[in-house]
PDB file of N, CA and C in Angstrom:
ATOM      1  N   UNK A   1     177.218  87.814  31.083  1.00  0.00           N
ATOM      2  CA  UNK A   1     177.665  89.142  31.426  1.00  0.00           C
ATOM      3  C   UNK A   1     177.310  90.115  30.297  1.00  0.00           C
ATOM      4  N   UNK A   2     176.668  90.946  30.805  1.00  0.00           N
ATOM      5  CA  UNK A   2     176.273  92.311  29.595  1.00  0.00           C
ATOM      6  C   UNK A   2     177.701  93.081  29.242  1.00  0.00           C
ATOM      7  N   UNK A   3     177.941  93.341  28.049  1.00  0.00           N
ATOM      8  CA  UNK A   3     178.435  94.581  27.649  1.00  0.00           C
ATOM      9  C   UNK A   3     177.834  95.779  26.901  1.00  0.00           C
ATOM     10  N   UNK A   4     178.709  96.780  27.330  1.00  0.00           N
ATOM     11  CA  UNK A   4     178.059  97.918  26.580  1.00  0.00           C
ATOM     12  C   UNK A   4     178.958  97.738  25.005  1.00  0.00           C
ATOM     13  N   UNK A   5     178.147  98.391  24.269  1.00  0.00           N
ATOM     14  CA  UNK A   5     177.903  98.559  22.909  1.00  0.00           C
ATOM     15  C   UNK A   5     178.608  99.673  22.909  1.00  0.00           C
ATOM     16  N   UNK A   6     179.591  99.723  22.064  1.00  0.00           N
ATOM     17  CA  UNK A   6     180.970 100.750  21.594  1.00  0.00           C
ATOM     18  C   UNK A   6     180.726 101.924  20.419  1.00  0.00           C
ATOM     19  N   UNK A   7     180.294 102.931  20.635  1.00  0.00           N
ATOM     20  CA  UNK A   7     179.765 103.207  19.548  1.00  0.00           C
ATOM     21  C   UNK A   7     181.057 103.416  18.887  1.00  0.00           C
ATOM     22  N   UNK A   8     180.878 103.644  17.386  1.00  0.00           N
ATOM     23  CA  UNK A   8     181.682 103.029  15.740  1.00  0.00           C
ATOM     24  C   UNK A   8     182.252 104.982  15.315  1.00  0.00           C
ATOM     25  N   UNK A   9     181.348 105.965  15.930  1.00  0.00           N
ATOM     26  CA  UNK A   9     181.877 107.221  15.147  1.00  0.00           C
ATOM     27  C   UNK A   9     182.244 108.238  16.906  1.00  0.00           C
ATOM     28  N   UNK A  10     183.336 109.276  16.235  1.00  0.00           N
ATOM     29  CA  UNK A  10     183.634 109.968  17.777  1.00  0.00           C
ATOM     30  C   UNK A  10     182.116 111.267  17.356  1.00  0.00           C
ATOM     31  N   UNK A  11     181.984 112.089  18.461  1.00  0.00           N
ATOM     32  CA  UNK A  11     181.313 113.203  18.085  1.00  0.00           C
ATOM     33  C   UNK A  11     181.495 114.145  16.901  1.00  0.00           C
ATOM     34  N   UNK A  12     182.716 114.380  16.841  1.00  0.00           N
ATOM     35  CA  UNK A  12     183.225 115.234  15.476  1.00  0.00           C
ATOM     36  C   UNK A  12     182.759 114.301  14.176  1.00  0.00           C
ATOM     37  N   UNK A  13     182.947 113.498  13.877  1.00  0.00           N
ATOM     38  CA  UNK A  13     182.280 112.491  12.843  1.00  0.00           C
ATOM     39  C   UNK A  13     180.858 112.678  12.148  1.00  0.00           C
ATOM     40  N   UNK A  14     180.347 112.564  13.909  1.00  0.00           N
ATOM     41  CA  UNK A  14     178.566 112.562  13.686  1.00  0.00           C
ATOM     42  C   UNK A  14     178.082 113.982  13.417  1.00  0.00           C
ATOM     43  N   UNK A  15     178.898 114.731  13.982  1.00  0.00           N
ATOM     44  CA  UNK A  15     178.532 116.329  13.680  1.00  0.00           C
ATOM     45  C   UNK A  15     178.790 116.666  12.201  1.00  0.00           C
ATOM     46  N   UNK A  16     179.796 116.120  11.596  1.00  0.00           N
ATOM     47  CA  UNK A  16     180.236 116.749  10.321  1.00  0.00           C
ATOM     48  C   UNK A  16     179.518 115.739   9.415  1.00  0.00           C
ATOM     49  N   UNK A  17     179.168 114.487   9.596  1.00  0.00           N
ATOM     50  CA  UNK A  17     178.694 113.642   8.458  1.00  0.00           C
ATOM     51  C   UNK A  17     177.551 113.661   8.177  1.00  0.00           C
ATOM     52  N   UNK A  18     176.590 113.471   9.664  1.00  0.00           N
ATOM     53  CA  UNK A  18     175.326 112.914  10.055  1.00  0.00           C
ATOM     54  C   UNK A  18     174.021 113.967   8.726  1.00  0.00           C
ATOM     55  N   UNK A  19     173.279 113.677   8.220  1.00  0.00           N
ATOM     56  CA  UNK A  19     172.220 114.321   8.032  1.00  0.00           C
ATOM     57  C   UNK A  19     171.029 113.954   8.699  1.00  0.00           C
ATOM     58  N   UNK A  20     170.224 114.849   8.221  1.00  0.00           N
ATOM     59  CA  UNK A  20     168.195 114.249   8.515  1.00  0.00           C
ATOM     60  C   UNK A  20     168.075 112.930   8.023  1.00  0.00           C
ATOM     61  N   UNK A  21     167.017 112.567   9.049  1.00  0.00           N
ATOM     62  CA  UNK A  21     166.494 111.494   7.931  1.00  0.00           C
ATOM     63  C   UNK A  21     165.085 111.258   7.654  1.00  0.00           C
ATOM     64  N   UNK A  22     164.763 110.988   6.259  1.00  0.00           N
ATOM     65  CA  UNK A  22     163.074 111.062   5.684  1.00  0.00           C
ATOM     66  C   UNK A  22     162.866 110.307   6.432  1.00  0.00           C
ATOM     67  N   UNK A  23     161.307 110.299   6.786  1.00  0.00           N
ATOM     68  CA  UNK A  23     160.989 109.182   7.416  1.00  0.00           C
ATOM     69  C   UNK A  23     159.263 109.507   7.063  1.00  0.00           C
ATOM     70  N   UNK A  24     158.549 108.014   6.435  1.00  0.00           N
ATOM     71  CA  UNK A  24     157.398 108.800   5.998  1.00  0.00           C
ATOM     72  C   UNK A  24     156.183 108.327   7.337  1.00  0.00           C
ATOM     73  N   UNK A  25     155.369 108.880   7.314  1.00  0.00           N
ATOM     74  CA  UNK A  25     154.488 108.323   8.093  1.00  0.00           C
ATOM     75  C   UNK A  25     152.716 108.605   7.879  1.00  0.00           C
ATOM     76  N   UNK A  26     152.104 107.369   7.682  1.00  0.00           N
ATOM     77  CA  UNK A  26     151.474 107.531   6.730  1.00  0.00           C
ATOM     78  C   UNK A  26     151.169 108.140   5.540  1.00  0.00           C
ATOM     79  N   UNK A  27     152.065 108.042   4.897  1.00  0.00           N
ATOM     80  CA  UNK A  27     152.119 108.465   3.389  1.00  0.00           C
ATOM     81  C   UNK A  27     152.975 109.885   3.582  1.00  0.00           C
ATOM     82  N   UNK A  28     152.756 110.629   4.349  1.00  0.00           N
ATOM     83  CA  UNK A  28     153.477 111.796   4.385  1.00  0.00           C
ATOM     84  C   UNK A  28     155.190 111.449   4.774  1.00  0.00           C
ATOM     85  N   UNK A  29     155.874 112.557   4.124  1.00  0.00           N
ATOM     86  CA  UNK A  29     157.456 112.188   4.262  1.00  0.00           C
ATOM     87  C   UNK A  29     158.186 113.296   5.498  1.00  0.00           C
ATOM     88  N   UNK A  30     158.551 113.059   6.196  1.00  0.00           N
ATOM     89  CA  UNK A  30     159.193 114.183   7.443  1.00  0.00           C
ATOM     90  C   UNK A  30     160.689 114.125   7.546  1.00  0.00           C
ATOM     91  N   UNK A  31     160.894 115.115   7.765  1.00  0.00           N
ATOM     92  CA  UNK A  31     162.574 115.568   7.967  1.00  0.00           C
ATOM     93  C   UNK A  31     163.075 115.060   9.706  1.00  0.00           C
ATOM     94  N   UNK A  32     163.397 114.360   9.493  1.00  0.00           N
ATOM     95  CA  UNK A  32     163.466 114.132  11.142  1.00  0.00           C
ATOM     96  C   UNK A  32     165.214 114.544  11.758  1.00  0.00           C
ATOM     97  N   UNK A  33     165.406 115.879  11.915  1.00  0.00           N
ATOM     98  CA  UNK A  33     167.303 116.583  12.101  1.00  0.00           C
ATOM     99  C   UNK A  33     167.422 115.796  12.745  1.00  0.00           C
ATOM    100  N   UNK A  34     169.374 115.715  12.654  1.00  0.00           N
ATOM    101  CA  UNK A  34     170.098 116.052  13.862  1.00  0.00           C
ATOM    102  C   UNK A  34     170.112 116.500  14.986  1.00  0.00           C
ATOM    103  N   UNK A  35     170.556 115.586  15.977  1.00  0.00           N
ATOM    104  CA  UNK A  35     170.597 116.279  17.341  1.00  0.00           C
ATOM    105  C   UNK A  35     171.254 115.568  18.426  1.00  0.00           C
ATOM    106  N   UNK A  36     172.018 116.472  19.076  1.00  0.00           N
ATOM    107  CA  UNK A  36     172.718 116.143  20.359  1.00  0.00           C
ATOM    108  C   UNK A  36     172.115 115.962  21.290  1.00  0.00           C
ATOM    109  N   UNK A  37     171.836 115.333  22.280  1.00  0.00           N
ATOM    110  CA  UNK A  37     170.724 115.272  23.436  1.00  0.00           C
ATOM    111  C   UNK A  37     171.612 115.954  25.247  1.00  0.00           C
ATOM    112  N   UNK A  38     170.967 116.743  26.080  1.00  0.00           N
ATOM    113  CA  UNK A  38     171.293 116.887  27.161  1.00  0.00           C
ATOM    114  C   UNK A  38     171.849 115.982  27.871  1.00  0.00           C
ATOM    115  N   UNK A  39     172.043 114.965  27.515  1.00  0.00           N
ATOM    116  CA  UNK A  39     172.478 113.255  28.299  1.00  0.00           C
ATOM    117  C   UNK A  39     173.693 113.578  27.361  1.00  0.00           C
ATOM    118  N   UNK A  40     174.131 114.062  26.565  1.00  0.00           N
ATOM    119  CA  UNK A  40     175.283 113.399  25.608  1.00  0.00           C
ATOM    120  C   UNK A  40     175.350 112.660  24.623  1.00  0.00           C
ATOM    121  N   UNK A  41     174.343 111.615  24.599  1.00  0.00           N
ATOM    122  CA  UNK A  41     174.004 110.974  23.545  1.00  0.00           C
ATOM    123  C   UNK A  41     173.788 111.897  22.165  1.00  0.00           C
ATOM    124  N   UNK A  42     173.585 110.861  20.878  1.00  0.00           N
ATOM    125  CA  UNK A  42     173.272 112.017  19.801  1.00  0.00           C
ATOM    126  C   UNK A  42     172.546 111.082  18.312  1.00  0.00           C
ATOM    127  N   UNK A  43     171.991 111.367  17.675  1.00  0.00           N
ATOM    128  CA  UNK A  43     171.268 110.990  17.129  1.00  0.00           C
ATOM    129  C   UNK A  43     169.950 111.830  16.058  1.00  0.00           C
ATOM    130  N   UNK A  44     168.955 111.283  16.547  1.00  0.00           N
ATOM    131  CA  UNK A  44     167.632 111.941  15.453  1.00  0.00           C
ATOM    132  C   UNK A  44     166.481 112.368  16.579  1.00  0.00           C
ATOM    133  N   UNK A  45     165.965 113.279  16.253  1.00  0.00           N
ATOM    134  CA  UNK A  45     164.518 113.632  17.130  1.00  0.00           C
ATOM    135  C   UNK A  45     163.980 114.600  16.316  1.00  0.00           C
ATOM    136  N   UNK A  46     162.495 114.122  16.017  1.00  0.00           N
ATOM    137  CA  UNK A  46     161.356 114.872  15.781  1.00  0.00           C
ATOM    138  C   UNK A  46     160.330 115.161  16.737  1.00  0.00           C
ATOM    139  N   UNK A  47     159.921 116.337  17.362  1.00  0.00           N
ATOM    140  CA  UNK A  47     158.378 116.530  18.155  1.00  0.00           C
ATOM    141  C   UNK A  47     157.405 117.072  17.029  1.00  0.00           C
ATOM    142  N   UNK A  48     156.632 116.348  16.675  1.00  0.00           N
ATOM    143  CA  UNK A  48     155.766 117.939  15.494  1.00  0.00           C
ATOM    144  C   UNK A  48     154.108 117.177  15.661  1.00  0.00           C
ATOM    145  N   UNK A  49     153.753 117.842  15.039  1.00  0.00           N
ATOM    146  CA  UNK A  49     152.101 117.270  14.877  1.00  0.00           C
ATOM    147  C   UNK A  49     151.344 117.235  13.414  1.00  0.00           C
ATOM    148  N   UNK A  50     150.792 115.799  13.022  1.00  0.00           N
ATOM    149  CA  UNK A  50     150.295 115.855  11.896  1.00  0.00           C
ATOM    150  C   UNK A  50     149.271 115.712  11.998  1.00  0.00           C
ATOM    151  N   UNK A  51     148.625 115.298  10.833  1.00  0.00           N
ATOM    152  CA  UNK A  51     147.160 114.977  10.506  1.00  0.00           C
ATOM    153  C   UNK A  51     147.446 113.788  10.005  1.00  0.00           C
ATOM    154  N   UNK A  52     146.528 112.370  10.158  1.00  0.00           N
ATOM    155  CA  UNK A  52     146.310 111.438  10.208  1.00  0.00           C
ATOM    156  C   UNK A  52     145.278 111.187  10.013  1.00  0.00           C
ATOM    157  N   UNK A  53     144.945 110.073   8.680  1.00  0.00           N
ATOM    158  CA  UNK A  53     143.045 109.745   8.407  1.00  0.00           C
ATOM    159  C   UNK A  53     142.808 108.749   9.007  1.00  0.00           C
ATOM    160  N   UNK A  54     141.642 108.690   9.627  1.00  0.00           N
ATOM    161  CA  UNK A  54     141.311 107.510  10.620  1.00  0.00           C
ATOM    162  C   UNK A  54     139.704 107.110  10.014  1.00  0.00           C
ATOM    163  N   UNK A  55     139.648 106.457   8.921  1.00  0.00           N
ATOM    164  CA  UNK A  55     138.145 106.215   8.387  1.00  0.00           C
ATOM    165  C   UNK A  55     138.515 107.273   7.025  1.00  0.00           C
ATOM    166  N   UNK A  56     137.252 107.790   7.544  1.00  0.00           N
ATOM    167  CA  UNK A  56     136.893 108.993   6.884  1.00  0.00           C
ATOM    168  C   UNK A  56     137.025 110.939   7.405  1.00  0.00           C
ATOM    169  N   UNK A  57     138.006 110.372   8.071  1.00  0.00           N
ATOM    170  CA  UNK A  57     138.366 111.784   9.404  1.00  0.00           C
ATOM    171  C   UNK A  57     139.406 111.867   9.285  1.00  0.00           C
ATOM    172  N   UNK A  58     140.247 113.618   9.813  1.00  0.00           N
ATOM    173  CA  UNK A  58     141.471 113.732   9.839  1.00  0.00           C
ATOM    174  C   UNK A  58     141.040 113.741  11.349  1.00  0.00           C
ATOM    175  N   UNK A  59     142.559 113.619  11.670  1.00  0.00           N
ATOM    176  CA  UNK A  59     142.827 113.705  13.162  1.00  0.00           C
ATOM    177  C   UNK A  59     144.498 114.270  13.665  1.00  0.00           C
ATOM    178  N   UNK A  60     144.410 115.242  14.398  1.00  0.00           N
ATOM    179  CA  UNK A  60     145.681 115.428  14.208  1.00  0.00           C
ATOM    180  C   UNK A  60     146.513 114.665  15.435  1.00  0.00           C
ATOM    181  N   UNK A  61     147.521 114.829  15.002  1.00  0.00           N
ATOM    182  CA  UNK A  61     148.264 113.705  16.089  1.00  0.00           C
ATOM    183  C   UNK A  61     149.587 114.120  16.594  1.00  0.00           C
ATOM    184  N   UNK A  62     150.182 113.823  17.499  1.00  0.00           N
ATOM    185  CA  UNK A  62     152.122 114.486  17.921  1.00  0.00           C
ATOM    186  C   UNK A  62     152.810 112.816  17.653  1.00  0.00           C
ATOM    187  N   UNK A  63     153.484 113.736  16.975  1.00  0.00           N
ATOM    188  CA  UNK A  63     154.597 112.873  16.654  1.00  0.00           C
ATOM    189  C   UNK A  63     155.769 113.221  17.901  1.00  0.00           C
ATOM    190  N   UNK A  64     156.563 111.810  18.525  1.00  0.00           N
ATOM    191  CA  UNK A  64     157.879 111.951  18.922  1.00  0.00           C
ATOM    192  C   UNK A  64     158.202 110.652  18.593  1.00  0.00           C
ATOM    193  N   UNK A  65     159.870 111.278  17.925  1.00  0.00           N
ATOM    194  CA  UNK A  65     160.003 110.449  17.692  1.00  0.00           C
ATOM    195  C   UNK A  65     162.189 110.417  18.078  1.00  0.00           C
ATOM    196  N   UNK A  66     162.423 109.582  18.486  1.00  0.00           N
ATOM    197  CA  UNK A  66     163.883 109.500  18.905  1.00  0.00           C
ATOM    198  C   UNK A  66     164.403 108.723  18.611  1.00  0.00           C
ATOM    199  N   UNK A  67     165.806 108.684  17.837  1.00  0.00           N
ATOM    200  CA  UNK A  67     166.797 107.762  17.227  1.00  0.00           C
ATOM    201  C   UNK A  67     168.360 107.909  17.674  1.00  0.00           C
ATOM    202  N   UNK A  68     168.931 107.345  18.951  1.00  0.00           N
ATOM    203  CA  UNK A  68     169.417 107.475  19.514  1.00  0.00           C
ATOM    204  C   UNK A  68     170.735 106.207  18.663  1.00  0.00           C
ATOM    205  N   UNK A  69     172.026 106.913  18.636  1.00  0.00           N
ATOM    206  CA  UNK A  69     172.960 106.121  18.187  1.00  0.00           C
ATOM    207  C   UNK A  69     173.474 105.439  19.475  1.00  0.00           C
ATOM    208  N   UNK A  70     173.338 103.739  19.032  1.00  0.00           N
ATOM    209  CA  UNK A  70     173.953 103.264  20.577  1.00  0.00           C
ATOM    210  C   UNK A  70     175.842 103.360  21.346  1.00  0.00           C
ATOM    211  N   UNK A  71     175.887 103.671  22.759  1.00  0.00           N
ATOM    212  CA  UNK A  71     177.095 103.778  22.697  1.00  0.00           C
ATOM    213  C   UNK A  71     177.887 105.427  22.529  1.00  0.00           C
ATOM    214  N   UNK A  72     176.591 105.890  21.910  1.00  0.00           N
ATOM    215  CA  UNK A  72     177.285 107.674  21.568  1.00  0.00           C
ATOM    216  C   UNK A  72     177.155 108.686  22.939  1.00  0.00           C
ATOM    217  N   UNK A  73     176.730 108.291  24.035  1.00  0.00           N
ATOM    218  CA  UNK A  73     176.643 108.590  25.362  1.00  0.00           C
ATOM    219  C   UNK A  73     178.529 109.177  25.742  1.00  0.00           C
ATOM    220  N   UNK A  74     178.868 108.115  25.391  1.00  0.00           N
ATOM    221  CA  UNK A  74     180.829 107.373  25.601  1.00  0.00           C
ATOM    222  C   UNK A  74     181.678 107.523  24.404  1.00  0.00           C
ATOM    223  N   UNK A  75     180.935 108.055  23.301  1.00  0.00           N
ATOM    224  CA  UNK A  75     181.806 108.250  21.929  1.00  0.00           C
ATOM    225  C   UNK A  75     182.890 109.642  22.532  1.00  0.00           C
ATOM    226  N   UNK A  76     184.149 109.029  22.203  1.00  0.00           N
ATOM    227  CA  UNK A  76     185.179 110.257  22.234  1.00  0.00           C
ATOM    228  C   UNK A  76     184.970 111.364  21.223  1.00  0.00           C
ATOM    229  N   UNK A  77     185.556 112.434  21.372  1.00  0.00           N
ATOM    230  CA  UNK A  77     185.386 113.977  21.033  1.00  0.00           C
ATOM    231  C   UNK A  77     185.368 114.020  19.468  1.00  0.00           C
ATOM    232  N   UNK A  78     186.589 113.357  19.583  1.00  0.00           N
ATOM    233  CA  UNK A  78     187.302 113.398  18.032  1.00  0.00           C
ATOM    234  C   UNK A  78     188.052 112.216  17.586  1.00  0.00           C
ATOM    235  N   UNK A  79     188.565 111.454  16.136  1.00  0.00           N
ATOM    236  CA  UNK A  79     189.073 110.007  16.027  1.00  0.00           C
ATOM    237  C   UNK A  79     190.342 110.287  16.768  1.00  0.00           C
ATOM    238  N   UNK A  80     191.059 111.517  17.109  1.00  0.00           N
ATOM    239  CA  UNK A  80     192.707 111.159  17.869  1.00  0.00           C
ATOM    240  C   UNK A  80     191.986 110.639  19.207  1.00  0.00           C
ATOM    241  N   UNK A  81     191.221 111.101  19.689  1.00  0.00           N
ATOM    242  CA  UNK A  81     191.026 110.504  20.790  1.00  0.00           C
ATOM    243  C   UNK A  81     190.318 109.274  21.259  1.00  0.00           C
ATOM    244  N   UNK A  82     189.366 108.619  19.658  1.00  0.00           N
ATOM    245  CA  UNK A  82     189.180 106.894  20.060  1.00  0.00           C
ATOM    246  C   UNK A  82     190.398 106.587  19.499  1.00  0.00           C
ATOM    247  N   UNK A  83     191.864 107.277  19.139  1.00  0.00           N
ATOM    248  CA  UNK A  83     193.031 105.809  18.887  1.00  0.00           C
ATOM    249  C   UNK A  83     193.412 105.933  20.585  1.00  0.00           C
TER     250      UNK A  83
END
């Protein structure tokens, strides 16, 4: 039998604690914010576009990228309301 995965922080938590997070990609370092998603969920998302060497060539490229906290779909508002 599957269960769902409980997420650990309410929304108020993730809003007040959460920062960016570096994240490098190929050698370059990116800010990847905060963010709430239209589903409710909440987490990390970057859309952007870099440059990338492939040989002896740049190439530019889109980044997406999504870091979704599991369970935060169902995270209550605030901690009075996960007691």
């Amino acid at each position: 039998m599957f269960r769902k995965t409980e997420c650990l922080l309410s929304r108020e938590e993730f809003q007040s604690q959460a920062r960016g997070l570096q994240v490098s990609i190929d050698g370059q370092t990116v800010l990847v914010p905060v963010k709430e998603f239209s589903t409710g969920s909440f987490g990390w998302f970057l859309g952007d576009k870099l440059m990338v060497k492939v040989g002896d060539k740049l190439v530019k490229v889109q980044v997406g990228l999504t870091l979704t906290v599991i369970g935060s779909k169902d995270a209550p508002r605030d901690a009075k309301e996960a007691a």
